[in-house]
Protein backbone atom coordinates (compact mmCIF):
# COMPACT_ATOMS: atom_id res chain seq x y z
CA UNK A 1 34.30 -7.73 -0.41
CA UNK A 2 33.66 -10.93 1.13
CA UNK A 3 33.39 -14.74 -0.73
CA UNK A 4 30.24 -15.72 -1.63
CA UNK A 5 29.91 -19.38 -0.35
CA UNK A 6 28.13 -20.62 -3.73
CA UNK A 7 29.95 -24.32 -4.71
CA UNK A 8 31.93 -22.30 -7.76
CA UNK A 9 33.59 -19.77 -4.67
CA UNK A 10 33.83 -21.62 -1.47
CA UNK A 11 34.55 -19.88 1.56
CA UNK A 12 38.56 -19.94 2.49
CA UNK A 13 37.42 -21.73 5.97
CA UNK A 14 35.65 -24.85 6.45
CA UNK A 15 31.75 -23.96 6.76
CA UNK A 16 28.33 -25.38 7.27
CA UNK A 17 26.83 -24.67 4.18
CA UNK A 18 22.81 -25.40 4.03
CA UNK A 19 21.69 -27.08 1.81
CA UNK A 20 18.77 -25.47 0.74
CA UNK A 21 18.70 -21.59 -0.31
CA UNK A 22 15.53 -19.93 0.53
CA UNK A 23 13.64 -18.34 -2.95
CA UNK A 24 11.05 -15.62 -3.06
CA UNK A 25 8.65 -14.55 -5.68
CA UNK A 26 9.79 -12.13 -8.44
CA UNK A 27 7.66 -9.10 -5.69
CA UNK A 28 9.75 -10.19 -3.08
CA UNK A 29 12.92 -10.28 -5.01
CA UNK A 30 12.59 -6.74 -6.50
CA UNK A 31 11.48 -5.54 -3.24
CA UNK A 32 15.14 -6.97 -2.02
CA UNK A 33 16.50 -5.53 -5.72
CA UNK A 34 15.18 -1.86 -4.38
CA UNK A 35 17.10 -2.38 -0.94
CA UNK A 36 20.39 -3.12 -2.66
CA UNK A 37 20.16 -0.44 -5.21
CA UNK A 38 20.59 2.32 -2.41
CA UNK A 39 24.13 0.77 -1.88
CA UNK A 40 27.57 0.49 -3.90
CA UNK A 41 28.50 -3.10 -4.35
CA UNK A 42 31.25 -2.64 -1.98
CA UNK A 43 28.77 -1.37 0.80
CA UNK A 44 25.94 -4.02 -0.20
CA UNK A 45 26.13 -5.57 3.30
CA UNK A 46 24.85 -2.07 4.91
CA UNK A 47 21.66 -3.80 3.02
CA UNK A 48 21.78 -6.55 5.87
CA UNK A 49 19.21 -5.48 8.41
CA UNK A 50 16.06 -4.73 5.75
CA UNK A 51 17.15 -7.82 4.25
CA UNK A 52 16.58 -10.21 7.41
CA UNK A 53 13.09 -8.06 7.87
CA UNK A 54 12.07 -9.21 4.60
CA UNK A 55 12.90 -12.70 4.90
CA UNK A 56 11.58 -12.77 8.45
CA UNK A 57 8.52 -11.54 7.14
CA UNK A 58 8.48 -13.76 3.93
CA UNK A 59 9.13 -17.15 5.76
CA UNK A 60 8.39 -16.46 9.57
CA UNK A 61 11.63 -16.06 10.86
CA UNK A 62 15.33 -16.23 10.21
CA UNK A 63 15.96 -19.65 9.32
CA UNK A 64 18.83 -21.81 7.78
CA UNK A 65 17.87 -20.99 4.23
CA UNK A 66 16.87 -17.14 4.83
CA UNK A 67 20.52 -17.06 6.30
CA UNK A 68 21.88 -18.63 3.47
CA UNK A 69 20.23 -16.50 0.63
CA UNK A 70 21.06 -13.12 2.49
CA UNK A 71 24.66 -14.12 2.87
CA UNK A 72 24.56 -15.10 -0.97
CA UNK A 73 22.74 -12.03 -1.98
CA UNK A 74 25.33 -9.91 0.13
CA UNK A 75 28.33 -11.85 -0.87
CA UNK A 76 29.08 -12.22 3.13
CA UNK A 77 29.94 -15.26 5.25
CA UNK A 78 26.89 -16.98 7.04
CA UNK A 79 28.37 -16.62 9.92
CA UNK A 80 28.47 -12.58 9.27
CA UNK A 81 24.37 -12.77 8.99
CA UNK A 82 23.88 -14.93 12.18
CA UNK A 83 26.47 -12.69 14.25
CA UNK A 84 24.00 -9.31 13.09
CA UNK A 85 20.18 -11.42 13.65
CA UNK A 86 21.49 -12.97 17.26
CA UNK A 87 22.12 -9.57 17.99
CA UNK A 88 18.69 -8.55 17.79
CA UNK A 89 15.60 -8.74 19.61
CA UNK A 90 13.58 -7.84 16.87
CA UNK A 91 14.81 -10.82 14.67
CA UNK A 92 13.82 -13.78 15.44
CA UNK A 93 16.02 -17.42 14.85
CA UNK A 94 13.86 -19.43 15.95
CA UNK A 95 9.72 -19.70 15.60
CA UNK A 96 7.54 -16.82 16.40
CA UNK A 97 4.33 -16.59 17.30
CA UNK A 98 2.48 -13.90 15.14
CA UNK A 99 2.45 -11.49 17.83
CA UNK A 100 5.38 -11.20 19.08
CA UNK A 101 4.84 -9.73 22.50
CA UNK A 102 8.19 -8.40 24.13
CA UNK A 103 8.18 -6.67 27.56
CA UNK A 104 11.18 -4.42 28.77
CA UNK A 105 12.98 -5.73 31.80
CA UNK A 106 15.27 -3.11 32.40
CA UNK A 107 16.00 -1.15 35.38
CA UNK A 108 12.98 2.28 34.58
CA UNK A 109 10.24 -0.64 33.58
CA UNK A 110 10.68 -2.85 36.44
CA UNK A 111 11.20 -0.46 39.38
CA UNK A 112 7.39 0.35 37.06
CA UNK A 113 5.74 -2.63 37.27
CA UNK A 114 7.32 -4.89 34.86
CA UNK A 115 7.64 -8.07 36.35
CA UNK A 116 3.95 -7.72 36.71
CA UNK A 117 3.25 -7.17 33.44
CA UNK A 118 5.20 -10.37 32.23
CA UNK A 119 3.54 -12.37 34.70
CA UNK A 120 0.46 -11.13 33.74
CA UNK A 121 0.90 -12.03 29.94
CA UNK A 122 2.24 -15.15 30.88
CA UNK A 123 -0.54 -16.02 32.57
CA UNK A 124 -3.05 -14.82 30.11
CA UNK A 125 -1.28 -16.48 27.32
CA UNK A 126 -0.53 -19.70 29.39
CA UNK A 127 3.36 -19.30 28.22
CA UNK A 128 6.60 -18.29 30.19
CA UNK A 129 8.99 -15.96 28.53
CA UNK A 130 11.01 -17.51 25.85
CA UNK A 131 7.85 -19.71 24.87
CA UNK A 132 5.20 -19.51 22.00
CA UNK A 133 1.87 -20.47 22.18
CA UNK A 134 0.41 -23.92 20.90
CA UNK A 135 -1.34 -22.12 18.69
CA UNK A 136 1.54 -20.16 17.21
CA UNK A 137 -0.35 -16.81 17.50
CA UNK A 138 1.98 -15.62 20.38
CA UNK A 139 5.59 -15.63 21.68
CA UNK A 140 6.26 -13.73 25.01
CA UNK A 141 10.08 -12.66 25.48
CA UNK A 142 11.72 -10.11 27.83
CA UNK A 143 13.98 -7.96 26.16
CA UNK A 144 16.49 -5.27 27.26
CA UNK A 145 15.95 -1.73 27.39
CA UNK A 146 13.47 -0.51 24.57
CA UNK A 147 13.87 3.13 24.97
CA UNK A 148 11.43 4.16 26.78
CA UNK A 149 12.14 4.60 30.14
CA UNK A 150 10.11 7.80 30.82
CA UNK A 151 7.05 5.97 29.91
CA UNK A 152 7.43 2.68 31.78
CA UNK A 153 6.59 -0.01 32.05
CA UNK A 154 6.15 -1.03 27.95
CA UNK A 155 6.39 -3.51 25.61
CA UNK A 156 6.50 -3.95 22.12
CA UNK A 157 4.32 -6.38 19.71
CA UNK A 158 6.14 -6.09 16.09
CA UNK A 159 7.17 -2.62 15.65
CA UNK A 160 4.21 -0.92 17.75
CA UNK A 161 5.32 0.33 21.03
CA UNK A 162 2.84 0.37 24.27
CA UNK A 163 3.80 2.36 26.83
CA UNK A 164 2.39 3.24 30.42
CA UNK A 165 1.23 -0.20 30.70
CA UNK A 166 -1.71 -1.64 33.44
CA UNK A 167 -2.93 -5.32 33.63
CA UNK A 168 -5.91 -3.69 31.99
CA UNK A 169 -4.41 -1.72 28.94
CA UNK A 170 -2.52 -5.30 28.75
CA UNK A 171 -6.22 -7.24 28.43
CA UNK A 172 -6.96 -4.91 25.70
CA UNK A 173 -3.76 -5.78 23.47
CA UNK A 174 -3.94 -9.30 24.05
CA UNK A 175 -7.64 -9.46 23.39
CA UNK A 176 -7.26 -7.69 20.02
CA UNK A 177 -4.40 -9.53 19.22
CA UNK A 178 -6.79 -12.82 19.96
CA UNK A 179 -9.38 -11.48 17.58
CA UNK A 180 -7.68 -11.21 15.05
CA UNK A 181 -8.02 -7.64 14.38
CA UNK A 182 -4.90 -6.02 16.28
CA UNK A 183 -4.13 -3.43 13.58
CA UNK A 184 0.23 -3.38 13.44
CA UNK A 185 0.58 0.61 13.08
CA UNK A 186 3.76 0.62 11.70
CA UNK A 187 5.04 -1.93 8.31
CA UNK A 188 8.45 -1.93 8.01
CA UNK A 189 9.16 -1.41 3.92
């Protein structure tokens, strides 16, 4: 197993440490507790990927010190956390709007229409991909394939796919999304 970083165990190689270690509520924590449980100590960092979904839900996104407490809680490096979000798309290191809107660019879903449907968000939402709104309700990326090539073009907004996509099935996302009252069918637990 891996060093824990904590200022009693340093890491054998110079590192970055942050200097503040994000904390949750005692819900949160035994909600993280339950996660590591299914694991043997010397397997906790299979425990990785829920982990950085609860934090990302907790504080936003993936920051500094989110990184810091999952590679404490895990007993891996930082650098072992940042290496498994950055690889990714649906964990986000940097700001996120709260809908998350993320349209395939692959080959199936642009030979579809694709490109159309990004420009289309983009120009509803007034953002280019890679960008978040002013308001911080939406971030528009492109993202590689998303598995669902039979059904192009799609995107994704958290964990709910939309497939078969028009400008017009588009207006109807974004507009619930707007509202307020775009109902996420799938929580990740």
């Amino acid at each position: 197993m891996s060093q824990q970083f904590l200022p009693d165990n340093p890491l054998p190689q110079e590192a970055k440490v942050p200097e503040e270690i994000a904390r949750f509520s005692p819900a949160v924590e035994a909600e993280i507790d339950g996660h590591l449980a299914k694991y043997p100590p010397e397997r906790r960092r299979s425990a990785m990927l829920p982990l950085m979904f609860i934090v990302q839900r907790e504080r936003g996104w993936l920051d500094k010190p989110g990184v810091a407490y999952i590679a404490n809680r895990l007993g891996v490096r930082i650098t072992d956390v940042w290496e498994t979000a950055t690889f990714y798309s649906m964990i986000y290191t940097k700001p996120a709007g709260k809908y998350h809107v993320q349209i395939c660019k692959t080959l199936s879903c642009k030979i579809m229409g694709a490109g159309n449907i990004t420009e289309h968000c983009a120009q509803r939402l007034g953002i280019k991909p890679g960008e978040t709104s002013a308001d911080g309700k939406f971030t528009l990326s492109e993202v590689e394939c998303l598995g669902s090539c039979g059904t192009a073009p799609m995107l994704q907004v958290g964990f709910d796919f939309h497939e078969n996509l028009t400008t017009e099935k588009v207006d109807e996302i974004l507009d619930a999304c707007a509202r307020g009252d775009y109902k996420f069918a799938v929580k990740v637990r």
